[in-house]
ModelCIF file with pLDDT and N, C-alpha, C, O atoms, coordinates in Angstrom:
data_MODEL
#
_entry.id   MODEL 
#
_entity.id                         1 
_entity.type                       polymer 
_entity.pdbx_number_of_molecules   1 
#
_entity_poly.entity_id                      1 
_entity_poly.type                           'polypeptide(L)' 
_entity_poly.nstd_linkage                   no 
_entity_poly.nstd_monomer                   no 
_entity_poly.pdbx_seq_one_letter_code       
;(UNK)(UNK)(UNK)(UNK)(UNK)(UNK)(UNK)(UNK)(UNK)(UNK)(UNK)(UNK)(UNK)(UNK)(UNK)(UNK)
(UNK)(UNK)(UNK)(UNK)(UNK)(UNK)(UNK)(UNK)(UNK)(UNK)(UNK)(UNK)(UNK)(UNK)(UNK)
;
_entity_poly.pdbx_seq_one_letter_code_can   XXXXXXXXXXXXXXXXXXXXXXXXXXXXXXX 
_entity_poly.pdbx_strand_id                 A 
#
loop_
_entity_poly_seq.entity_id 
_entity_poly_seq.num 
_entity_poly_seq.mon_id 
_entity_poly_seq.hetero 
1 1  UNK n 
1 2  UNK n 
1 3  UNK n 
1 4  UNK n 
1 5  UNK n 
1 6  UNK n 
1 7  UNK n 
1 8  UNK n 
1 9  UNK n 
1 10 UNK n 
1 11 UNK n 
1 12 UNK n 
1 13 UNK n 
1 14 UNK n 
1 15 UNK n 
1 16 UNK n 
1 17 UNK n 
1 18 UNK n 
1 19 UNK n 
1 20 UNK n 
1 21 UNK n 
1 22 UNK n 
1 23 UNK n 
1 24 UNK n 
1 25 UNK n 
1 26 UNK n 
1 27 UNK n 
1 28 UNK n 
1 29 UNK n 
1 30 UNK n 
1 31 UNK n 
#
_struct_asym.id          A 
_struct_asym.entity_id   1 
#
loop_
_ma_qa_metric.id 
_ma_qa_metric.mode 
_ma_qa_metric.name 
_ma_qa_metric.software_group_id 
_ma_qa_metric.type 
1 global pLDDT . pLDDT 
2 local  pLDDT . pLDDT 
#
_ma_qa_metric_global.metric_id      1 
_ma_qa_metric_global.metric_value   92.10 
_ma_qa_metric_global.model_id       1 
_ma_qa_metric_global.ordinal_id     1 
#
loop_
_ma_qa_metric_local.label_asym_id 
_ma_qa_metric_local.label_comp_id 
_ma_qa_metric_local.label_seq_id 
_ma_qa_metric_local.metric_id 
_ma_qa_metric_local.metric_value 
_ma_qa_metric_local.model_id 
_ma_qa_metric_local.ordinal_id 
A UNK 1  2 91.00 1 1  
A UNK 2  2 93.00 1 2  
A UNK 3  2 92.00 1 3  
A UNK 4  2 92.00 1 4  
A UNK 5  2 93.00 1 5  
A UNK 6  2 94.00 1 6  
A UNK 7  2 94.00 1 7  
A UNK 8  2 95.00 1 8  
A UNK 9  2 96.00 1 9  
A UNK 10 2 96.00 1 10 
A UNK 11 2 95.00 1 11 
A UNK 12 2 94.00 1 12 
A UNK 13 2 92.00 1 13 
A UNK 14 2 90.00 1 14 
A UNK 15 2 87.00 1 15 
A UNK 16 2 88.00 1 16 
A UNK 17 2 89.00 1 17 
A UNK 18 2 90.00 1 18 
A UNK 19 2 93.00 1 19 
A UNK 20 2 95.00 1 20 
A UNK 21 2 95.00 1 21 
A UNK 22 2 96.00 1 22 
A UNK 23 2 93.00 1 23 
A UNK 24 2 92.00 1 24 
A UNK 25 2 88.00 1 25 
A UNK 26 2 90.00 1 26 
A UNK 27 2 89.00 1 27 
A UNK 28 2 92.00 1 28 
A UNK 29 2 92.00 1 29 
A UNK 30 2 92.00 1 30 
A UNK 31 2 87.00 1 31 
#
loop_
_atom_site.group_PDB 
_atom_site.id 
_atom_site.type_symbol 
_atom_site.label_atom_id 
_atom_site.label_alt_id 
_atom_site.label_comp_id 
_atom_site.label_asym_id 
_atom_site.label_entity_id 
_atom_site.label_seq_id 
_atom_site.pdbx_PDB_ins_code 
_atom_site.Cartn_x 
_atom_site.Cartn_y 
_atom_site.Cartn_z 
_atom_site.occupancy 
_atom_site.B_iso_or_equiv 
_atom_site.pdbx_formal_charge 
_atom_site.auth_seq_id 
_atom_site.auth_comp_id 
_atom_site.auth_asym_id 
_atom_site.auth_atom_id 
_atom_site.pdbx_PDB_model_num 
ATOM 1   N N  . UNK A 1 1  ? -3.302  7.193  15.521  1.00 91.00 ? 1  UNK A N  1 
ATOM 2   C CA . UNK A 1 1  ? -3.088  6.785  16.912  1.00 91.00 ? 1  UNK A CA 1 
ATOM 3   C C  . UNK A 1 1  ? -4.423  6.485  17.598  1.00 91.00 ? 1  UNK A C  1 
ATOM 4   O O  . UNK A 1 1  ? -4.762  5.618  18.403  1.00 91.00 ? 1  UNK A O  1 
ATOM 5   N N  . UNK A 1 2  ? -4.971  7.349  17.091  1.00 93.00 ? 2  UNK A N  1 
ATOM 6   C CA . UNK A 1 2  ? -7.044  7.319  17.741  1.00 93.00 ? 2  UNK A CA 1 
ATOM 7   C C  . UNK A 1 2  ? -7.889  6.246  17.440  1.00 93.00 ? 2  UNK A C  1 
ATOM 8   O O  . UNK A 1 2  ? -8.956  5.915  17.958  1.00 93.00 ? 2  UNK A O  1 
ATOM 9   N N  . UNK A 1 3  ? -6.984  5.551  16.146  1.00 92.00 ? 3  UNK A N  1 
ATOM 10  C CA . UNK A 1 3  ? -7.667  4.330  15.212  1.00 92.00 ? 3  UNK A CA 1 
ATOM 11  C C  . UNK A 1 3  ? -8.970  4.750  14.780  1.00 92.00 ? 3  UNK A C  1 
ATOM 12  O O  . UNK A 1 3  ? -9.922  4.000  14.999  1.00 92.00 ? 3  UNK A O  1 
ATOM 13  N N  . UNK A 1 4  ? -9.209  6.282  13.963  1.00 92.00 ? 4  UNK A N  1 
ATOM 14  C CA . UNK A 1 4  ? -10.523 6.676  13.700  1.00 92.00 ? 4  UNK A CA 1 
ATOM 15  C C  . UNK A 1 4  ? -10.154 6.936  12.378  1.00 92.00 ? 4  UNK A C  1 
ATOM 16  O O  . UNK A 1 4  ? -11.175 7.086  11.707  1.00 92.00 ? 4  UNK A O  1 
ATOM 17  N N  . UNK A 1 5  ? -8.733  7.099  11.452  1.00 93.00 ? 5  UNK A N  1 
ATOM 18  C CA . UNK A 1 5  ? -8.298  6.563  10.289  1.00 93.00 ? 5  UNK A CA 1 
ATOM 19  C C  . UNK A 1 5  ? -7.821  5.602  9.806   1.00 93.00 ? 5  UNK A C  1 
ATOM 20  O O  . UNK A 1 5  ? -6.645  5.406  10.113  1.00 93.00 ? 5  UNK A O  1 
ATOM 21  N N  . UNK A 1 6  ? -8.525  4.525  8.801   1.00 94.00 ? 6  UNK A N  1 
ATOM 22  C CA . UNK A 1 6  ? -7.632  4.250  8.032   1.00 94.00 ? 6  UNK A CA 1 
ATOM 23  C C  . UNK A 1 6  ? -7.010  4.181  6.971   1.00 94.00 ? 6  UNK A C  1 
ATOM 24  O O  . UNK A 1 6  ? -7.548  5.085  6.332   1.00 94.00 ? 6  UNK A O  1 
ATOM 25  N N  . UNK A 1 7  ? -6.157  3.693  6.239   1.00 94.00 ? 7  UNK A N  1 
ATOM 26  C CA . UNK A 1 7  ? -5.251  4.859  5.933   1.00 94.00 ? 7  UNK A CA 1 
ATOM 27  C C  . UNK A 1 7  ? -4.137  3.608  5.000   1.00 94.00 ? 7  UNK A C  1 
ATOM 28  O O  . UNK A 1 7  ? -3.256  2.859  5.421   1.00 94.00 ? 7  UNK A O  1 
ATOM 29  N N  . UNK A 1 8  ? -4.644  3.823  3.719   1.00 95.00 ? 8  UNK A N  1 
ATOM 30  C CA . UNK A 1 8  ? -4.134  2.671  2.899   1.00 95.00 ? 8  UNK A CA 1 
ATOM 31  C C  . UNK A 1 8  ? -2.923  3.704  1.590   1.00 95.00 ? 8  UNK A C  1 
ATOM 32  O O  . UNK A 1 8  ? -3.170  4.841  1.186   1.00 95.00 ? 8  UNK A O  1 
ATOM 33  N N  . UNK A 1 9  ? -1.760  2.905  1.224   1.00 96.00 ? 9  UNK A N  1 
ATOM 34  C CA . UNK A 1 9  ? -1.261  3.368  0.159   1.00 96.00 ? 9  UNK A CA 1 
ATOM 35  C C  . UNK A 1 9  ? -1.212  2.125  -0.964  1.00 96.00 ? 9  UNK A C  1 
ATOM 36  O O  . UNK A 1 9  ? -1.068  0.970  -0.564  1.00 96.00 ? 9  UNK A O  1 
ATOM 37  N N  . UNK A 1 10 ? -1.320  2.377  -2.165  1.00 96.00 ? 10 UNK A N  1 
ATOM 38  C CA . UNK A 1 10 ? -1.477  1.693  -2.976  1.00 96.00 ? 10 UNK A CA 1 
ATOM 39  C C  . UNK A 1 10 ? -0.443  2.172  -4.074  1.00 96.00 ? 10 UNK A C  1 
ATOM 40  O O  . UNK A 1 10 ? -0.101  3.350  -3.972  1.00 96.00 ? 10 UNK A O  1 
ATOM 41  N N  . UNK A 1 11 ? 0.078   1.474  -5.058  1.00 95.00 ? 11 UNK A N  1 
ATOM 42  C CA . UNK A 1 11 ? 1.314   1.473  -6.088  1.00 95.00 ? 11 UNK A CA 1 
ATOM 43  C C  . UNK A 1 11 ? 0.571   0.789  -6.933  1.00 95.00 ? 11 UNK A C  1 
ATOM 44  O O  . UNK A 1 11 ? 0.266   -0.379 -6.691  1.00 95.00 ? 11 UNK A O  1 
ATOM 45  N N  . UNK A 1 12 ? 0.105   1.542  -8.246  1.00 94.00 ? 12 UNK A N  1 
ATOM 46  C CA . UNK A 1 12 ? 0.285   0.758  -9.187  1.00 94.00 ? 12 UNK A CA 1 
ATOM 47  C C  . UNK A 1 12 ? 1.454   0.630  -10.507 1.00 94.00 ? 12 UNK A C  1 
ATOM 48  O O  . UNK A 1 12 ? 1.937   1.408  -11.329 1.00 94.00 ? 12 UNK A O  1 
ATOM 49  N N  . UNK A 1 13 ? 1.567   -0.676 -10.206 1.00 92.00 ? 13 UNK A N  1 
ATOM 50  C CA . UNK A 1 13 ? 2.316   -0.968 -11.429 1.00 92.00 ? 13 UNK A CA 1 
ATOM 51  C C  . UNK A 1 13 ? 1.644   -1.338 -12.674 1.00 92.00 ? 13 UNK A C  1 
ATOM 52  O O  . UNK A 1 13 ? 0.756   -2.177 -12.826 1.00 92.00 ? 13 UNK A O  1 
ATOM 53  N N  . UNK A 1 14 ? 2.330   -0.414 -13.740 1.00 90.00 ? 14 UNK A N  1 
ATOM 54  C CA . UNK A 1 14 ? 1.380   -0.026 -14.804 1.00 90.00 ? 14 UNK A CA 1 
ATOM 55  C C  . UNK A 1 14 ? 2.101   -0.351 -15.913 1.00 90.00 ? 14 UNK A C  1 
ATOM 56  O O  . UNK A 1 14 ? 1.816   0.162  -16.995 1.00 90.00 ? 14 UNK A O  1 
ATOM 57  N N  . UNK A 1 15 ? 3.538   -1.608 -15.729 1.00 87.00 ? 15 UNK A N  1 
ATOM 58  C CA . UNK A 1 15 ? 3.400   -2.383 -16.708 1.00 87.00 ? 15 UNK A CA 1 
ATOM 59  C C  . UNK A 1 15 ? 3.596   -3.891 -16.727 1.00 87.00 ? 15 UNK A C  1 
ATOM 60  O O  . UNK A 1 15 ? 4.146   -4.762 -17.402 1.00 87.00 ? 15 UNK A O  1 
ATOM 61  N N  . UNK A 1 16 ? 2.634   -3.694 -15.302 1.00 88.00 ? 16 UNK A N  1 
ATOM 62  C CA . UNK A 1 16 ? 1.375   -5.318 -15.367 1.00 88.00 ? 16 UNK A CA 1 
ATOM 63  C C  . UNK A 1 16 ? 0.637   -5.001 -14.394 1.00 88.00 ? 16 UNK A C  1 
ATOM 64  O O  . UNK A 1 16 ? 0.421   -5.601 -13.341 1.00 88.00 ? 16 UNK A O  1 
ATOM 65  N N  . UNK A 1 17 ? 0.201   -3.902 -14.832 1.00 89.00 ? 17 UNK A N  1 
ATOM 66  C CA . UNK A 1 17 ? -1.159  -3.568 -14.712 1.00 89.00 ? 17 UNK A CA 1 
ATOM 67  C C  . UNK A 1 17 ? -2.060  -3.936 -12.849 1.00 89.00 ? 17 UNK A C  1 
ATOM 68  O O  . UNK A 1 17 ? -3.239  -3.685 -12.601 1.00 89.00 ? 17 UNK A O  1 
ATOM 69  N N  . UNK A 1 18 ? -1.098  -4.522 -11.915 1.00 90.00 ? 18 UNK A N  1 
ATOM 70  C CA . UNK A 1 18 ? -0.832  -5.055 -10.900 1.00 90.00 ? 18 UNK A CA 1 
ATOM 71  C C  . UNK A 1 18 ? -0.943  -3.396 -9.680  1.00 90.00 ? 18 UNK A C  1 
ATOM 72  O O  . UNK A 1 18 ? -0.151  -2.453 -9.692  1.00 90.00 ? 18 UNK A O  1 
ATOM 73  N N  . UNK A 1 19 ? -2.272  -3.574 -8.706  1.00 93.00 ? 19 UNK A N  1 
ATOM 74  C CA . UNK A 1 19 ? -1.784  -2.997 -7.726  1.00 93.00 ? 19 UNK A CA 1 
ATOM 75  C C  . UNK A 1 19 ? -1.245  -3.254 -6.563  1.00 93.00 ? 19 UNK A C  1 
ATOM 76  O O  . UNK A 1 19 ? -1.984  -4.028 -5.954  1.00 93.00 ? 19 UNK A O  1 
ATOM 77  N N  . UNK A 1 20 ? -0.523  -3.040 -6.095  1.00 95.00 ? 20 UNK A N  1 
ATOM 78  C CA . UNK A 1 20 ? 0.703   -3.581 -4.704  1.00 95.00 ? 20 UNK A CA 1 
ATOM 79  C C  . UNK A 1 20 ? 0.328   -2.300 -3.566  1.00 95.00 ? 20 UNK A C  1 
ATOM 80  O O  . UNK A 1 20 ? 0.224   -1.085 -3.734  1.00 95.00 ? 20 UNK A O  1 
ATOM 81  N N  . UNK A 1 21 ? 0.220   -2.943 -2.666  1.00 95.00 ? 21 UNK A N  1 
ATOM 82  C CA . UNK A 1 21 ? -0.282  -2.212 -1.249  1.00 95.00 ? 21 UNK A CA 1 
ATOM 83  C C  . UNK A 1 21 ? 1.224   -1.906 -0.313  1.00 95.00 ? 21 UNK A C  1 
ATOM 84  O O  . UNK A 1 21 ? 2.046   -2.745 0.053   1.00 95.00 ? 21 UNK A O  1 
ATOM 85  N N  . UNK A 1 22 ? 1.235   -0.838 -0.152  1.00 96.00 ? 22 UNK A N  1 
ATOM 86  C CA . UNK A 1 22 ? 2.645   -0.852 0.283   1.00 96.00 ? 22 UNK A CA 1 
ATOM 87  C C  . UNK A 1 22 ? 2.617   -0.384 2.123   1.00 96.00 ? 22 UNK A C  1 
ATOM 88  O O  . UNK A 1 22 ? 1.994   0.633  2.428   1.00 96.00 ? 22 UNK A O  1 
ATOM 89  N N  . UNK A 1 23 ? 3.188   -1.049 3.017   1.00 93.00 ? 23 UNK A N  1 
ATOM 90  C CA . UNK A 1 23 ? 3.460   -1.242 4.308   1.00 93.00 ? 23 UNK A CA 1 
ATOM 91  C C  . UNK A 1 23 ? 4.710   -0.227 4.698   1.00 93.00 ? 23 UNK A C  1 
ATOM 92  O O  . UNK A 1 23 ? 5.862   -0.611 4.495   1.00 93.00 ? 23 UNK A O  1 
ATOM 93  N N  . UNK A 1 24 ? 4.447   1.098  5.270   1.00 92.00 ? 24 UNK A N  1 
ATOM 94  C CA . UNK A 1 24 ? 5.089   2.104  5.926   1.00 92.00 ? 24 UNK A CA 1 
ATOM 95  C C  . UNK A 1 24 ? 6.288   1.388  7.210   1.00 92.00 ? 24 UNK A C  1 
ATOM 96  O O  . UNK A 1 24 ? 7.494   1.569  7.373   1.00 92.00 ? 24 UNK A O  1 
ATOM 97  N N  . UNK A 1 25 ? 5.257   0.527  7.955   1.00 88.00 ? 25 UNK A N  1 
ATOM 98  C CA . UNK A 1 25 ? 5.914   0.195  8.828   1.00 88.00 ? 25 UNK A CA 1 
ATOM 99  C C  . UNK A 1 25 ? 7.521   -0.496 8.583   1.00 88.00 ? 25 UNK A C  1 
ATOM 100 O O  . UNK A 1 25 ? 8.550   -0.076 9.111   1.00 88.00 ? 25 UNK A O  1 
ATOM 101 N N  . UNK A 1 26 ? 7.415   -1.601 7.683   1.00 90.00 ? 26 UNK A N  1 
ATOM 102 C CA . UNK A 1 26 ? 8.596   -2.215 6.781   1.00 90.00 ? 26 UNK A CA 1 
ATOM 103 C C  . UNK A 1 26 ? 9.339   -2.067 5.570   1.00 90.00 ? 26 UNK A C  1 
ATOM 104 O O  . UNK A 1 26 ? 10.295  -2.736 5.177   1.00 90.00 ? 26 UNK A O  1 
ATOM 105 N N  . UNK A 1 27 ? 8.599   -0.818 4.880   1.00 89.00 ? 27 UNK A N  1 
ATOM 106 C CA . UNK A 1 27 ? 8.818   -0.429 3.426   1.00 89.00 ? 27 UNK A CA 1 
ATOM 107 C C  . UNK A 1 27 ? 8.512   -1.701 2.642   1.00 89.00 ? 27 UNK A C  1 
ATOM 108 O O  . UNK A 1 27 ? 8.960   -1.551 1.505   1.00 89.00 ? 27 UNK A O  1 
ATOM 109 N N  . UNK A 1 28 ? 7.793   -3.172 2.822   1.00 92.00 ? 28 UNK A N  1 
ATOM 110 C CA . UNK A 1 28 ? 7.479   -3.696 1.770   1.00 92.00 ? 28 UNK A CA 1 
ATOM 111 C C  . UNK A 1 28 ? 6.560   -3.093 0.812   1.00 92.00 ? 28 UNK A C  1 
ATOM 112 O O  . UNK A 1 28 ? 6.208   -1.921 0.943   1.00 92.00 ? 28 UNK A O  1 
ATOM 113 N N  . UNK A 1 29 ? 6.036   -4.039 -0.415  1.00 92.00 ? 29 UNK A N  1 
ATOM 114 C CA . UNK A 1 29 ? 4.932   -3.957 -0.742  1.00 92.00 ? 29 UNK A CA 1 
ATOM 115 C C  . UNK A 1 29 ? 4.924   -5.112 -1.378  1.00 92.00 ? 29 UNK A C  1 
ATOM 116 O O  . UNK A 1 29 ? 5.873   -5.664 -1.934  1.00 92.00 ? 29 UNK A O  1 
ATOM 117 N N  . UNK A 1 30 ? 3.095   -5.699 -1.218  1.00 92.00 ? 30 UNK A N  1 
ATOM 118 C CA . UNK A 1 30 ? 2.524   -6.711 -0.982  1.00 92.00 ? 30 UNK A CA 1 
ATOM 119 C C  . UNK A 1 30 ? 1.495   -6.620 -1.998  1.00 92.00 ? 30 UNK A C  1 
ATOM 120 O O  . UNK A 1 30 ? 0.729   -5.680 -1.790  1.00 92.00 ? 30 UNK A O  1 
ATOM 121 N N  . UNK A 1 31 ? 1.152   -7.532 -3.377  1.00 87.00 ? 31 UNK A N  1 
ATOM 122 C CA . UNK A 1 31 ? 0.201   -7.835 -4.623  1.00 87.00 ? 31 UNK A CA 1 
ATOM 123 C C  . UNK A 1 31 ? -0.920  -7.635 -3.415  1.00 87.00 ? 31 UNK A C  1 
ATOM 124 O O  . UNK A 1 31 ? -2.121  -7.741 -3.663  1.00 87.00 ? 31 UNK A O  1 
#
């Protein structure tokens, strides 16, 4: 809320080797 974190989640997919950033706000995730 302070914007003094930020504050990333990452997924890897580990069979293609591909990490995808995944968005809390919408539940996507994005290569």
């Amino acid at each position: 809320t302070r914007e003094s974190l930020d504050l990333h989640f990452l997924f890897y997919r580990a069979e293609s080797g591909v990490f995808v950033a995944h968005d809390p706000r919408d539940g996507s995730f994005y290569a």
